[in-house]
Protein backbone atom coordinates (compact mmCIF):
# COMPACT_ATOMS: atom_id res chain seq x y z
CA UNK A 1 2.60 18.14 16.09
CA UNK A 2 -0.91 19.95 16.80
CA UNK A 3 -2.04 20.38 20.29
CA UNK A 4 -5.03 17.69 20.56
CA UNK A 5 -8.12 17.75 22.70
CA UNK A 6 -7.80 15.41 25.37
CA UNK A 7 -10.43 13.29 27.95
CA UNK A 8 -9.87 13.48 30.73
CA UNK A 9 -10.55 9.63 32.15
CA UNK A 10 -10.57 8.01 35.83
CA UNK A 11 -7.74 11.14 36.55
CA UNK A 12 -5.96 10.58 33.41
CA UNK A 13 -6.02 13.13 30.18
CA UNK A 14 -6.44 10.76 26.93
CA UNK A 15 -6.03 11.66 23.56
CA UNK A 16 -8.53 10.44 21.28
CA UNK A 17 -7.34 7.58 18.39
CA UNK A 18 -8.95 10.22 16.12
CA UNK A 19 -6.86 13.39 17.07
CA UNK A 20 -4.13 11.57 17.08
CA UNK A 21 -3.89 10.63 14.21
CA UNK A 22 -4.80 12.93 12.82
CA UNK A 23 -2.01 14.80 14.04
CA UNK A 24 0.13 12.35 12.71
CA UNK A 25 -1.17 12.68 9.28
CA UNK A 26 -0.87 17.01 8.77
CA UNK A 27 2.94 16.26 10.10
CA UNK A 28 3.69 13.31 6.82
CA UNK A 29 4.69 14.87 3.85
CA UNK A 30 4.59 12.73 0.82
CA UNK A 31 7.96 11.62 -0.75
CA UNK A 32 9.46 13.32 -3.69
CA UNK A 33 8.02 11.22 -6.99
CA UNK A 34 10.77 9.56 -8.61
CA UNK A 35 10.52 8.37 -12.75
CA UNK A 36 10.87 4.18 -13.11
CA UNK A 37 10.47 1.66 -15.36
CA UNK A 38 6.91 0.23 -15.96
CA UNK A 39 9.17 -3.32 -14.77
CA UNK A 40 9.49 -2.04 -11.70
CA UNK A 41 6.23 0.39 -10.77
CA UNK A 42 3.80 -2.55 -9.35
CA UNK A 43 2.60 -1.73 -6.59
CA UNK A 44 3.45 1.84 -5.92
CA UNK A 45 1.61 5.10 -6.01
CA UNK A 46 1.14 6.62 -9.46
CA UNK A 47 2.28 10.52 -9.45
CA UNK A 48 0.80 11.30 -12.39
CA UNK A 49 -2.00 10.98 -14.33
CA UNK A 50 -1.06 8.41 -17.95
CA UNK A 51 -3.25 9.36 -20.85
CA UNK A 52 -3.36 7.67 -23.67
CA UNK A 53 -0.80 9.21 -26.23
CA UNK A 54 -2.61 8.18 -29.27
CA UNK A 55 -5.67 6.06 -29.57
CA UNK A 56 -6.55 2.17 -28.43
CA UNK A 57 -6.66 0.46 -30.54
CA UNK A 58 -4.16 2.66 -32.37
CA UNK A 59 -6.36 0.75 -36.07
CA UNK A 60 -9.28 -0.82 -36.90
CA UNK A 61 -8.61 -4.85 -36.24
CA UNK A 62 -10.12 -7.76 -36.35
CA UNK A 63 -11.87 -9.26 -33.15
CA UNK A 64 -11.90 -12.59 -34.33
CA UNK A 65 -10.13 -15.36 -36.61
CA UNK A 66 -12.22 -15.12 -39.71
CA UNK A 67 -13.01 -13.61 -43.19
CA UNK A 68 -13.08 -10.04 -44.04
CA UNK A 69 -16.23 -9.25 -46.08
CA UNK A 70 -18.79 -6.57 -47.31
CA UNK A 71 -22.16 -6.84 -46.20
CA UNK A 72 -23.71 -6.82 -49.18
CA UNK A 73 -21.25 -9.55 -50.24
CA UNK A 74 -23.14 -12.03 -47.93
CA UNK A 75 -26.54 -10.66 -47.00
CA UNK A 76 -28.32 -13.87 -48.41
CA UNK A 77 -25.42 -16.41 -46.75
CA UNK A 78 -27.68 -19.52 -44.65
CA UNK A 79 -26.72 -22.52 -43.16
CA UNK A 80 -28.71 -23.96 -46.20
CA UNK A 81 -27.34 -21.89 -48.54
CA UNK A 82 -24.16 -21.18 -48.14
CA UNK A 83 -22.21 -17.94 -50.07
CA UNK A 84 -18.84 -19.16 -51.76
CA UNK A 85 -16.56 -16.16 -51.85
CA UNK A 86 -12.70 -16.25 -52.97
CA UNK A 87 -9.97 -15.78 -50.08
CA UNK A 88 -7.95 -13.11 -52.15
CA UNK A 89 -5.11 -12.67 -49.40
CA UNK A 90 -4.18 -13.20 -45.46
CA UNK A 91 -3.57 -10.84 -43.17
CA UNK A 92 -1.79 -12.12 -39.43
CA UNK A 93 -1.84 -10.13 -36.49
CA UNK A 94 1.77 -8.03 -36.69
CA UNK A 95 1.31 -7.75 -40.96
CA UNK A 96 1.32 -3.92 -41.37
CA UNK A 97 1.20 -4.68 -45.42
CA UNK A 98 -1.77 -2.21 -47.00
CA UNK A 99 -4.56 -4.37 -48.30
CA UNK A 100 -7.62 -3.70 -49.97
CA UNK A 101 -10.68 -5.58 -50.13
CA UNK A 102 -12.49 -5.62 -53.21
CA UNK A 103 -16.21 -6.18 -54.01
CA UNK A 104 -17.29 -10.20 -54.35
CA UNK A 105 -13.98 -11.38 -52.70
CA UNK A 106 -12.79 -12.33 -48.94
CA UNK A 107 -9.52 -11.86 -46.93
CA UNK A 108 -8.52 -14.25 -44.13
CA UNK A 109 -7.84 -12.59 -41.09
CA UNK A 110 -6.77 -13.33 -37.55
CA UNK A 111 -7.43 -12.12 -34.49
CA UNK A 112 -5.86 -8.32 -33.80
CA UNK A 113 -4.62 -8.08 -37.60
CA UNK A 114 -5.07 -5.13 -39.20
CA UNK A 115 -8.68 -5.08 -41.25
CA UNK A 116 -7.93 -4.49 -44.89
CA UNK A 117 -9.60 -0.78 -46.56
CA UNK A 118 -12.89 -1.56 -47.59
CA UNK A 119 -13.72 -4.02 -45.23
CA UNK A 120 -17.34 -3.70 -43.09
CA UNK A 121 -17.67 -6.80 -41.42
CA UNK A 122 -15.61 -9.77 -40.45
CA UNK A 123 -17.13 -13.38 -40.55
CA UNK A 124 -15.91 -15.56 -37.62
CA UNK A 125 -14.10 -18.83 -39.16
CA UNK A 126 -16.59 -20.91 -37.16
CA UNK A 127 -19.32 -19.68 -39.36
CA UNK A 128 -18.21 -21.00 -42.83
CA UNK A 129 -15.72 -24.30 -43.61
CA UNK A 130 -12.50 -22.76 -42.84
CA UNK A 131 -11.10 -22.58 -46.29
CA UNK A 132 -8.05 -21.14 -47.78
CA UNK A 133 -8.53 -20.76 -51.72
CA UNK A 134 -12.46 -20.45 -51.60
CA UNK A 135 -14.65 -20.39 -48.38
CA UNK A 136 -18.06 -20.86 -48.06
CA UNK A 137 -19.72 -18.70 -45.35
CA UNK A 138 -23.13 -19.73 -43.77
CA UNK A 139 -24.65 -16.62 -42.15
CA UNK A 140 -24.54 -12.99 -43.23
CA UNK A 141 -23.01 -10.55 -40.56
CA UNK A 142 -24.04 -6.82 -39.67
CA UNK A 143 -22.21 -3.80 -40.60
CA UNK A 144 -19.45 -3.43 -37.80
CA UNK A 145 -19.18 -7.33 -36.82
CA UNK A 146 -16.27 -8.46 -35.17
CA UNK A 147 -13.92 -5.18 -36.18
CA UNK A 148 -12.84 -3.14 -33.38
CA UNK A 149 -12.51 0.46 -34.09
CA UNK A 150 -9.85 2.35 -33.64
CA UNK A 151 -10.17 4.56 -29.88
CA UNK A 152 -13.13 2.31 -29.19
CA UNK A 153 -11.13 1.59 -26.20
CA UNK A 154 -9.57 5.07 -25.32
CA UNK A 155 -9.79 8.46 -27.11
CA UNK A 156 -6.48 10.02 -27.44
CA UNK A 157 -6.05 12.07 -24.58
CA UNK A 158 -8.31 10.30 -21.99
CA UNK A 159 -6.81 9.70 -18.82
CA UNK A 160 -6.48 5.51 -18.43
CA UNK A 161 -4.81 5.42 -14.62
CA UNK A 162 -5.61 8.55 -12.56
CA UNK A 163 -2.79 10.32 -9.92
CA UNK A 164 -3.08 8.30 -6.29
CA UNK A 165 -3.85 5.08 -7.93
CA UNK A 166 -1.52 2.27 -6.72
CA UNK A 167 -0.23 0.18 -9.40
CA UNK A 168 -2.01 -3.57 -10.06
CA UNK A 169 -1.45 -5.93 -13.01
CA UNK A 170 -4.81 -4.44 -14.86
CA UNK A 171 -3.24 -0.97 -14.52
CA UNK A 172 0.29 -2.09 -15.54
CA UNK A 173 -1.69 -3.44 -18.72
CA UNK A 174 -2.85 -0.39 -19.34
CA UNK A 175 -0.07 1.66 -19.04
CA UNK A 176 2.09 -0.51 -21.04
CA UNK A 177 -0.97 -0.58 -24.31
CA UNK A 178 -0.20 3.12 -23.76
CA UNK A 179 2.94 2.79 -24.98
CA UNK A 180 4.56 3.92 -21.81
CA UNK A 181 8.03 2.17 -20.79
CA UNK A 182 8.37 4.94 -17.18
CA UNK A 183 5.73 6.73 -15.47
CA UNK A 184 6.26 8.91 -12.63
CA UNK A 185 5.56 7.13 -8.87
CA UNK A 186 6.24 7.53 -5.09
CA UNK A 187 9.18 5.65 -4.30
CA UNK A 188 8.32 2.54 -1.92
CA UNK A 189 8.93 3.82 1.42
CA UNK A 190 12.31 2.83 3.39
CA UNK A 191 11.01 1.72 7.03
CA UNK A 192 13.61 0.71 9.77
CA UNK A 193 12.70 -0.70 12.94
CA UNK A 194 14.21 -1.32 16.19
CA UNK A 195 13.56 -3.04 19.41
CA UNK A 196 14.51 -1.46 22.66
CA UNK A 197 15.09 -3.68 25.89
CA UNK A 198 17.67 -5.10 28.00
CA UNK A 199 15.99 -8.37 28.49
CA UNK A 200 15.80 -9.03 24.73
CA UNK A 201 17.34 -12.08 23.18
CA UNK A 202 17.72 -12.60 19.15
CA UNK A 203 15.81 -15.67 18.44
CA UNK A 204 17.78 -18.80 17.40
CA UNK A 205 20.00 -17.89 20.88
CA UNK A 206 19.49 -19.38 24.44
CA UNK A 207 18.56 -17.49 26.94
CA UNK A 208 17.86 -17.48 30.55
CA UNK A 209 15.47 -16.65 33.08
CA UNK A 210 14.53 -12.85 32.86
CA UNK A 211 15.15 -12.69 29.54
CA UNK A 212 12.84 -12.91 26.26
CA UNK A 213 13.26 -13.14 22.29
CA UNK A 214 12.49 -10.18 20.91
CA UNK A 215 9.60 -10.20 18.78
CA UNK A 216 8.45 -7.09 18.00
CA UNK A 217 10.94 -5.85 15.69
CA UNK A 218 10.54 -9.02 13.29
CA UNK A 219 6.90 -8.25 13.84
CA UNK A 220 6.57 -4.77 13.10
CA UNK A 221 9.00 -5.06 9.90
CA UNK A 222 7.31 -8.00 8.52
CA UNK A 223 4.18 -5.20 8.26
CA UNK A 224 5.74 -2.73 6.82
CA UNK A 225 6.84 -5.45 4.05
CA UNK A 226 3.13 -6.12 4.03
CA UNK A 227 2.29 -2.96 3.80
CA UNK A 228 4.50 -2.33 0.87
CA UNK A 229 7.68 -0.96 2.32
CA UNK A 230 11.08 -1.28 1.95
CA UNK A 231 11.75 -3.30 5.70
CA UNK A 232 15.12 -3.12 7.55
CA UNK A 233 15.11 -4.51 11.09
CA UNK A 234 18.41 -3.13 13.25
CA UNK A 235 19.81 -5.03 15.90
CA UNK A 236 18.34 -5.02 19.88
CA UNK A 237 18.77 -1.52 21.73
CA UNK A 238 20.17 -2.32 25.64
CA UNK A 239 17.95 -0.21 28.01
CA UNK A 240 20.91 2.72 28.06
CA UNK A 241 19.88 6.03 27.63
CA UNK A 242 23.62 6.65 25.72
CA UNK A 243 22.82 4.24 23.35
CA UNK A 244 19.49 5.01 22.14
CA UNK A 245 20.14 8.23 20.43
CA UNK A 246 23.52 7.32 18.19
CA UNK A 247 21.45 3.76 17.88
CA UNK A 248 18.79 5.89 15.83
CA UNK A 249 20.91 8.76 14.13
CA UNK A 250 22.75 5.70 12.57
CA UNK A 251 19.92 4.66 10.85
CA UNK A 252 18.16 7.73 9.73
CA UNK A 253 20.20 7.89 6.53
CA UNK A 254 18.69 5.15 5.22
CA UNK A 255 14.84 5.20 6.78
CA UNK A 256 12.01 7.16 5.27
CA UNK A 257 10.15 6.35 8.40
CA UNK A 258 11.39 4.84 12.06
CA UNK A 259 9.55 2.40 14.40
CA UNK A 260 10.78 2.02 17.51
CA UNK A 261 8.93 -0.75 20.06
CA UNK A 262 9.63 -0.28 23.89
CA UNK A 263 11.10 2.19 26.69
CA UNK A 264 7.59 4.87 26.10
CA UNK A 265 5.57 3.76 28.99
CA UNK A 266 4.11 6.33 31.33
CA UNK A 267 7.04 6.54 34.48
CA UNK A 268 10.00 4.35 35.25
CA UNK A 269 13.39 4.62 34.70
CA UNK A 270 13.88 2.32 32.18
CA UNK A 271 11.60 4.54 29.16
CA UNK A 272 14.83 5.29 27.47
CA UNK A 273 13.12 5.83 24.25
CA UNK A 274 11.03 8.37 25.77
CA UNK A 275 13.75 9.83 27.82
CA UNK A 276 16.41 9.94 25.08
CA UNK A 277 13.80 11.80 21.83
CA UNK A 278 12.34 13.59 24.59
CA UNK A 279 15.68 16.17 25.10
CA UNK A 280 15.33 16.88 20.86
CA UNK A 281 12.34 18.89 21.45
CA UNK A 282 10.64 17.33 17.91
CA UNK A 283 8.83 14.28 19.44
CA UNK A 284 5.52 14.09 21.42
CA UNK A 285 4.36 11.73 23.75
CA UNK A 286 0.95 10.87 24.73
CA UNK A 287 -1.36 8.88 26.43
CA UNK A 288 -4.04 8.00 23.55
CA UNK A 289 -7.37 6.80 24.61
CA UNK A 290 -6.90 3.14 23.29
CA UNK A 291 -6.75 -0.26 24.48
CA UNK A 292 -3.98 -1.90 24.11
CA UNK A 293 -1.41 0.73 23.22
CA UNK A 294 -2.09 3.54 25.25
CA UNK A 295 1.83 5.14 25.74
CA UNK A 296 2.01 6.24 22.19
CA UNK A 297 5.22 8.77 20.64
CA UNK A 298 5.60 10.82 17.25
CA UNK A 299 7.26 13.33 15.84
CA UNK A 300 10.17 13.78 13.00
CA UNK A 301 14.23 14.09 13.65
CA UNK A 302 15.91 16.12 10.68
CA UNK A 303 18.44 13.74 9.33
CA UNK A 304 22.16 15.27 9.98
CA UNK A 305 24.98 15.78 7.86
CA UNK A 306 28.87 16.03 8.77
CA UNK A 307 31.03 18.69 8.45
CA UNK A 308 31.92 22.24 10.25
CA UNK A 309 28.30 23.54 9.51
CA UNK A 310 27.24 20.95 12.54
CA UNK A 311 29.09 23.01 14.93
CA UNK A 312 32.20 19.73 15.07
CA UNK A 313 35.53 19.97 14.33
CA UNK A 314 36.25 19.00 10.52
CA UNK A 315 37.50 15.58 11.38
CA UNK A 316 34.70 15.10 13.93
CA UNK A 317 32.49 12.11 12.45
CA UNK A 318 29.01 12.60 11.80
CA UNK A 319 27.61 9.79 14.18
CA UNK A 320 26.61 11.45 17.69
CA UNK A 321 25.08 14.84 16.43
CA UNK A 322 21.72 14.34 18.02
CA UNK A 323 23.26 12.95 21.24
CA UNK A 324 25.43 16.42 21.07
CA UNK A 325 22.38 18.72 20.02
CA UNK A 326 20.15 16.95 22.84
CA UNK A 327 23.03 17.92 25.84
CA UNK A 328 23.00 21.30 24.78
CA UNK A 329 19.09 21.56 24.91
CA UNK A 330 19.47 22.27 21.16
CA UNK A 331 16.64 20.64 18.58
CA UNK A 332 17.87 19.05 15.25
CA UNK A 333 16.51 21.24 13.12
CA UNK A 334 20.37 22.17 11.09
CA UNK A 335 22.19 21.24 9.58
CA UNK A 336 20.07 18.97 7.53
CA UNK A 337 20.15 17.24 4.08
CA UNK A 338 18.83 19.98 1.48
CA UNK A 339 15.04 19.52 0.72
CA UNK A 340 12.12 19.22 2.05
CA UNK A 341 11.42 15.17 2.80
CA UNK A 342 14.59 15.51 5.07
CA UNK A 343 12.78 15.53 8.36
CA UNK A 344 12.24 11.64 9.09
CA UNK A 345 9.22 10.72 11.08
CA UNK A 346 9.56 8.66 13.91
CA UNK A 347 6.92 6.73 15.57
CA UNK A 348 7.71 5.07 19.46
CA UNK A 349 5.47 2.32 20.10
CA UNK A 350 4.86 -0.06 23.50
CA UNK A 351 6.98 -2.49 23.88
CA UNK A 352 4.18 -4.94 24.52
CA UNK A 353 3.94 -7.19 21.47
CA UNK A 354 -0.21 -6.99 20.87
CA UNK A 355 -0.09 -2.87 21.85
CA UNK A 356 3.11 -2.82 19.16
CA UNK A 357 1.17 -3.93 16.50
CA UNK A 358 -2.26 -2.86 17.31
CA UNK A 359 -0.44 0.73 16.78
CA UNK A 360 1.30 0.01 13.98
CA UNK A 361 -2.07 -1.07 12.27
CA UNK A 362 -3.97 2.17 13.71
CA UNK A 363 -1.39 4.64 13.33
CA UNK A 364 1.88 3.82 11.33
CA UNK A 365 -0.15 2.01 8.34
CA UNK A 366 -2.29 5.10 7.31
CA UNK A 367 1.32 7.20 7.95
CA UNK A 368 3.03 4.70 5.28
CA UNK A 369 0.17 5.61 3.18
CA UNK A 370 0.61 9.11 3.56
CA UNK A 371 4.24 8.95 2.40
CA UNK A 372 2.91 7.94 -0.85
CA UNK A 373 -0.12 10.23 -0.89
CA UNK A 374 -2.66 7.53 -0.84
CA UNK A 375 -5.11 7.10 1.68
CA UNK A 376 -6.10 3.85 1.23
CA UNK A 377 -3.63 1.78 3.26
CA UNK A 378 -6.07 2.15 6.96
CA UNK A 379 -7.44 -1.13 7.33
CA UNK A 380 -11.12 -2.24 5.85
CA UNK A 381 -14.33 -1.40 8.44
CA UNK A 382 -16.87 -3.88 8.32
CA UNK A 383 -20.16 -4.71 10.70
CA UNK A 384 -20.23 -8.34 12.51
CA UNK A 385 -22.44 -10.20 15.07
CA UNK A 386 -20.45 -11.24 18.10
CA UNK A 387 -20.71 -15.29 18.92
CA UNK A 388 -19.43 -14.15 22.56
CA UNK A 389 -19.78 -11.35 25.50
CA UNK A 390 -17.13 -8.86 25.33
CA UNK A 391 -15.46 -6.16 27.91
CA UNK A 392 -13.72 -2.86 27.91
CA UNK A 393 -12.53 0.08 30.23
CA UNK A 394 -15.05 2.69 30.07
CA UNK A 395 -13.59 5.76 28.57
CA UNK A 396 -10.95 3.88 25.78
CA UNK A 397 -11.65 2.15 22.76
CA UNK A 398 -11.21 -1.32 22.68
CA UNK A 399 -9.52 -3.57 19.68
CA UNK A 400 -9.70 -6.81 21.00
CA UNK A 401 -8.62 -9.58 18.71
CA UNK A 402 -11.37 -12.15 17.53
CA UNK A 403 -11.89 -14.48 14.16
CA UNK A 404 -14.03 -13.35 11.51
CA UNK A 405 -16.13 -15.32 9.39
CA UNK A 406 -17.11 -13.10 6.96
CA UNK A 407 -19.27 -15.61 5.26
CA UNK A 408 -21.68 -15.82 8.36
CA UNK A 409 -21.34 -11.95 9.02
CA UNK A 410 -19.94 -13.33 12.45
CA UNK A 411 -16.56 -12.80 14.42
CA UNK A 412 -15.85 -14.72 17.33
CA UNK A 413 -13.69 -12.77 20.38
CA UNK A 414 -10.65 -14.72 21.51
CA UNK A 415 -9.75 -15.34 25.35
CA UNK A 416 -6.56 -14.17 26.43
CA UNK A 417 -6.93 -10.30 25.19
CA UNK A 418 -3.65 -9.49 27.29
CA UNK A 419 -1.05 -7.14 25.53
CA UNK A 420 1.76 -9.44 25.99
CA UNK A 421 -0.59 -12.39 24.69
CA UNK A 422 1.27 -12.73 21.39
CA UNK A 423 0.14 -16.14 20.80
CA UNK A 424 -3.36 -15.51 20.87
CA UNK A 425 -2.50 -12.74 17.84
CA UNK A 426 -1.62 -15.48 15.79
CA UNK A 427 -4.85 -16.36 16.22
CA UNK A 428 -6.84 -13.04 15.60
CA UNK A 429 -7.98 -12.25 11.70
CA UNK A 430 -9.54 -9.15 12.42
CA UNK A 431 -9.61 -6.29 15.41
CA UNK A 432 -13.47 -5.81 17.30
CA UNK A 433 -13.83 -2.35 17.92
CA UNK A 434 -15.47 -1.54 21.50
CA UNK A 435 -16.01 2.18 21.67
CA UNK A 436 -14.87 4.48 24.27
CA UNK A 437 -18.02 5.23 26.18
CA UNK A 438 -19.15 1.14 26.23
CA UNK A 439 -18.17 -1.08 28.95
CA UNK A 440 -19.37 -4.60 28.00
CA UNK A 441 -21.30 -6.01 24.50
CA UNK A 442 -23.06 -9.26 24.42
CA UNK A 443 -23.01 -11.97 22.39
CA UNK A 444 -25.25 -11.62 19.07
CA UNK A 445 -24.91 -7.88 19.14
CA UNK A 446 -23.39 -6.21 16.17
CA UNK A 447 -19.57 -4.41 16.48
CA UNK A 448 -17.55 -2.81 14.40
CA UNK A 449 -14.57 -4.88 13.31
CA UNK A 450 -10.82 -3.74 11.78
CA UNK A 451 -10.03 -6.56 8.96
CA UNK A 452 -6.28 -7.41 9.14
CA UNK A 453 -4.46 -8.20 6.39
C-alpha cells in the first residue's frame, strides 16, 4: 500500500476517502479468467472479447409468416384486385431442403425459414386469404420486404460483447446466436467474512446483559452476495489476540477477499484485529477522513502452504503459520501457493454496524469489482434537494443515511445518524454526501447522494 497524503484535522492526520481508495485499488489484482459454460457465465465479467464466428443471420430468412414472391409477380396486387398466384411448396422454420422459386408461382413460408433462391420479397399472410393450394395476395411488396439478410445483424468478425462487460440475459442471447457454448470470464469472487467481539451472540441464542447479536457479519456477507460474490460468513472471533490470527489463516484457502468487522479502532486494548495483522507487516491502518467509518485497515496476507519449505517440522500442520511468522517479526510473504492471485486482500472494518457497511459500500464494493476488472460495481452518484437541515464535522465527509425519491428529485435525511443506529439503516435507500470542508446544509439545497442497492 502507497503512502497517502493526509489532513491534518482538529490534531488528527486523515486520509482522504479518495487516496484511500485509491490505494486500495493499485494493490487488487484481477483474478485469473477461468473458461465456463454459457449456463453458468450470467453475471460475471467477460475476459474476452466474442465475435461473431460466422454471420447473423447465418441465411437469408423470412421475417414474417407469409408468401415468398417476385416483385414483378405482384406489382399490380390491390385490395380490389387481388393477384392469384399458386403456393408451389412450404418451407418451416428448421427445413434446410433447397428450394427454388420460379417465375408466376408462390412458396409459403414461416417466420425464420429459410427464403427459397429466387425469392425478392415475402408477402405477410395478413395481406392475402391465407391459402394453401392458391392464394390471393392484395398488395404488391418492395424489393427486400420482410427477408432478413444474411449479416444484417452482425458481419462475421464484429465483436457482439466487448472484454469488461458483465454478463446480462441480452448478452447471454448474443453469445449463445454466436454459436458459443464457453466463453472466457472472471470467476465470481470467493468473499469470507468474520465478526470479531467478545460480547457477540449468534442470533436465534439468548443472551444477557452486556452482550449483543452480532450483526455485522450477516450484514456484510449478505453484500457481497449482492454484489455478486461467492459469500461465506465464519463463526464469531472472542476478543483474544491468539485467536484472531489462526481464526483468519483458516479461512484464507478458500477466500478471494476477507472482511473482517471490529477490534480496528484507534487505542484500547481490545483492537485485536489491529493488534494481531499489525505484527505481519502487510496490512495498513488508517484513520480516513470519513464519517462514519473513520478506523479503516487493508492490505493482503499471502496464503500459506504446509510442508518443510515453511520452516515446520514435516508433520507440523499447516494451521498457525502466520501466528508463527508474526512472533518472529517475519512477514508472510513464503512460502506461498504458486502464482500470482495468491496474496489475499484483506479489508478490517469498524465494528460499528452503520461504519461496517458504509465501508463496505465505499471501499470493499469497488475492490470486488476490481477482482473482476470491472469498474462499475461503486455505487450510482446522483444530485437531490434535501426536505431537511443536515450536519457534519468540519474536515470529514459525511454519508448520512436519508430516503430518496427519485421521482421528486428529493431525499429526505433520517434522525438517528448514529453508527450503531442499525435500525435506522433499514430505513436509508441511499447515502447524502456532506463534503469535508461543509459543516451544516439546509433544507431545499441540493447534495450529492450514493444510491444503494
Amino acid at each position: 500500500m502507497t503512502v497517502a497524503h493526509t489532513n491534518v484535522v482538529e490534531g488528527e492526520s486523515l486520509t482522504s476517502v479518495e487516496e484511500h481508495l485509491a490505494d486500495i485499488l493499485a494493490t487488487i489484482r484481477p483474478l485469473a479468467a477461468t473458461e465456463l459454460s454459457l449456463g453458468d457465465a450470467y453475471g460475471l465479467v467477460l475476459a474476452e472479447d466474442v465475435t461473431a464466428a460466422s454471420p447473423l443471420p447465418s441465411f437469408d430468412n423470412s421475417a414474417m409468416d407469409g408468401y415468398a414472391v417476385r416483385v414483378e409477380d405482384v406489382a399490380a396486387a390491390s385490395q380490389e384486385n387481388p393477384v392469384t398466384l399458386p403456393v408451389v411448396a412450404e418451407v418451416a422454420a428448421g427445413d434446410t431442403g433447397a428450394y427454388a422459386l420460379q417465375p408466376g408461382t408462390s412458396i409459403r413460408i414461416m417466420t425464420g425459414a429459410m427464403v427459397p433462391h429466387g425469392t425478392e420479397a415475402v408477402v405477410p399472410v395478413e395481406w392475402t386469404d391465407a391459402g394453401r393450394a392458391r392464394v390471393a395476395i392484395r398488395a404488391k411488396v418492395d424489393f427486400g420486404a420482410s427477408v432478413r439478410l444474411a449479416g444484417g445483424d452482425a458481419k462475421a468478425g464484429e465483436v457482439l460483447v466487448t472484454k469488461g462487460t458483465r454478463l446480462r440475459p441480452m448478452h447471454i442471447a448474443v453469445i449463445a446466436a454466436a454459436g458459443r457454448g464457453t466463453i472466457l470470464v472472471r470467476p465470481r469472487p470467493r468473499v469470507v467474512v468474520l465478526s470479531t467481539g467478545s460480547e457477540l451472540a449468534e442470533p436465534g441464542t439468548p443472551i444477557i446483559p452486556g452482550r449483543i447479536w452480532d450483526s455485522n457479519s450477516f450484514m456484510i456477507a449478505a453484500a457481497a452476495r449482492e454484489a455478486g460474490c461467492l459469500a461465506y460468513r465464519q463463526a464469531i472471533v472472542p476478543d483474544n489476540p491468539e485467536q484472531v490470527l489462526p481464526a483468519i489463516e483458516d479461512q484464507l484457502v478458500r477466500a478471494d477477499l476477507l472482511v473482517t468487522t471490529g477490534g480496528v479502532s484507534m487505542g484500547g486494548e481490545y483492537d485485536v484485529v489491529k493488534a494481531a495483522l499489525r505484527q505481519l507487516g502487510t496490512i495498513g491502518f488508517r484513520k480516513v477522513a470519513m464519517q462514519p467509518g473513520m478506523p479503516q485497515g487493508f492490505g493482503t496476507v499471502a496464503v500459506p502452504i504446509s510442508g518443510p519449505a515453511s520452516g515446520a517440522a514435516e508433520d507440523q500442520a499447516p494451521a498457525g503459520l502466520l501466528s508463527r511468522l508474526a512472533d518472529r517479526g517475519e512477514v508472510a510473504e513464503a512460502p506461498v501457493r504458486a502464482g500470482e492471485h495468491d496474496r489475499v486482500p484483506i479489508f478490517t472494518l469498524p465494528g460499528n454496524p452503520v461504519s461496517a457497511y458504509v465501508s463496505f459500500q465505499i471501499f470493499v464494493r469497488p475492490a470486488i469489482g476490481a477482482l473482476q476488472a470491472y469498474d462499475g460495481l461503486g455505487l450510482e452518484m446522483i444530485r437531490a434537494e434535501l426536505t431537511g437541515p443536515l450536519r457534519s464535522p468540519r474536515g470529514r465527509r459525511s454519508f448520512l443515511r436519508g430516503v430518496l425519491d427519485r421521482p421528486a428529485g428529493q431525499v429526505a435525511p433520517l434522525t438517528g445518524q448514529g453508527s450503531h443506529q442499525v435500525a435506522t439503516l433499514g430505513k436509508a435507500n441511499a447515502l447524502i454526501i456532506v463534503p469535508e470542508g461543509t459543516a451544516q446544509m439546509a433544507a431545499g439545497e441540493t447534495a450529492d447522494v450514493l444510491v444503494l442497492p
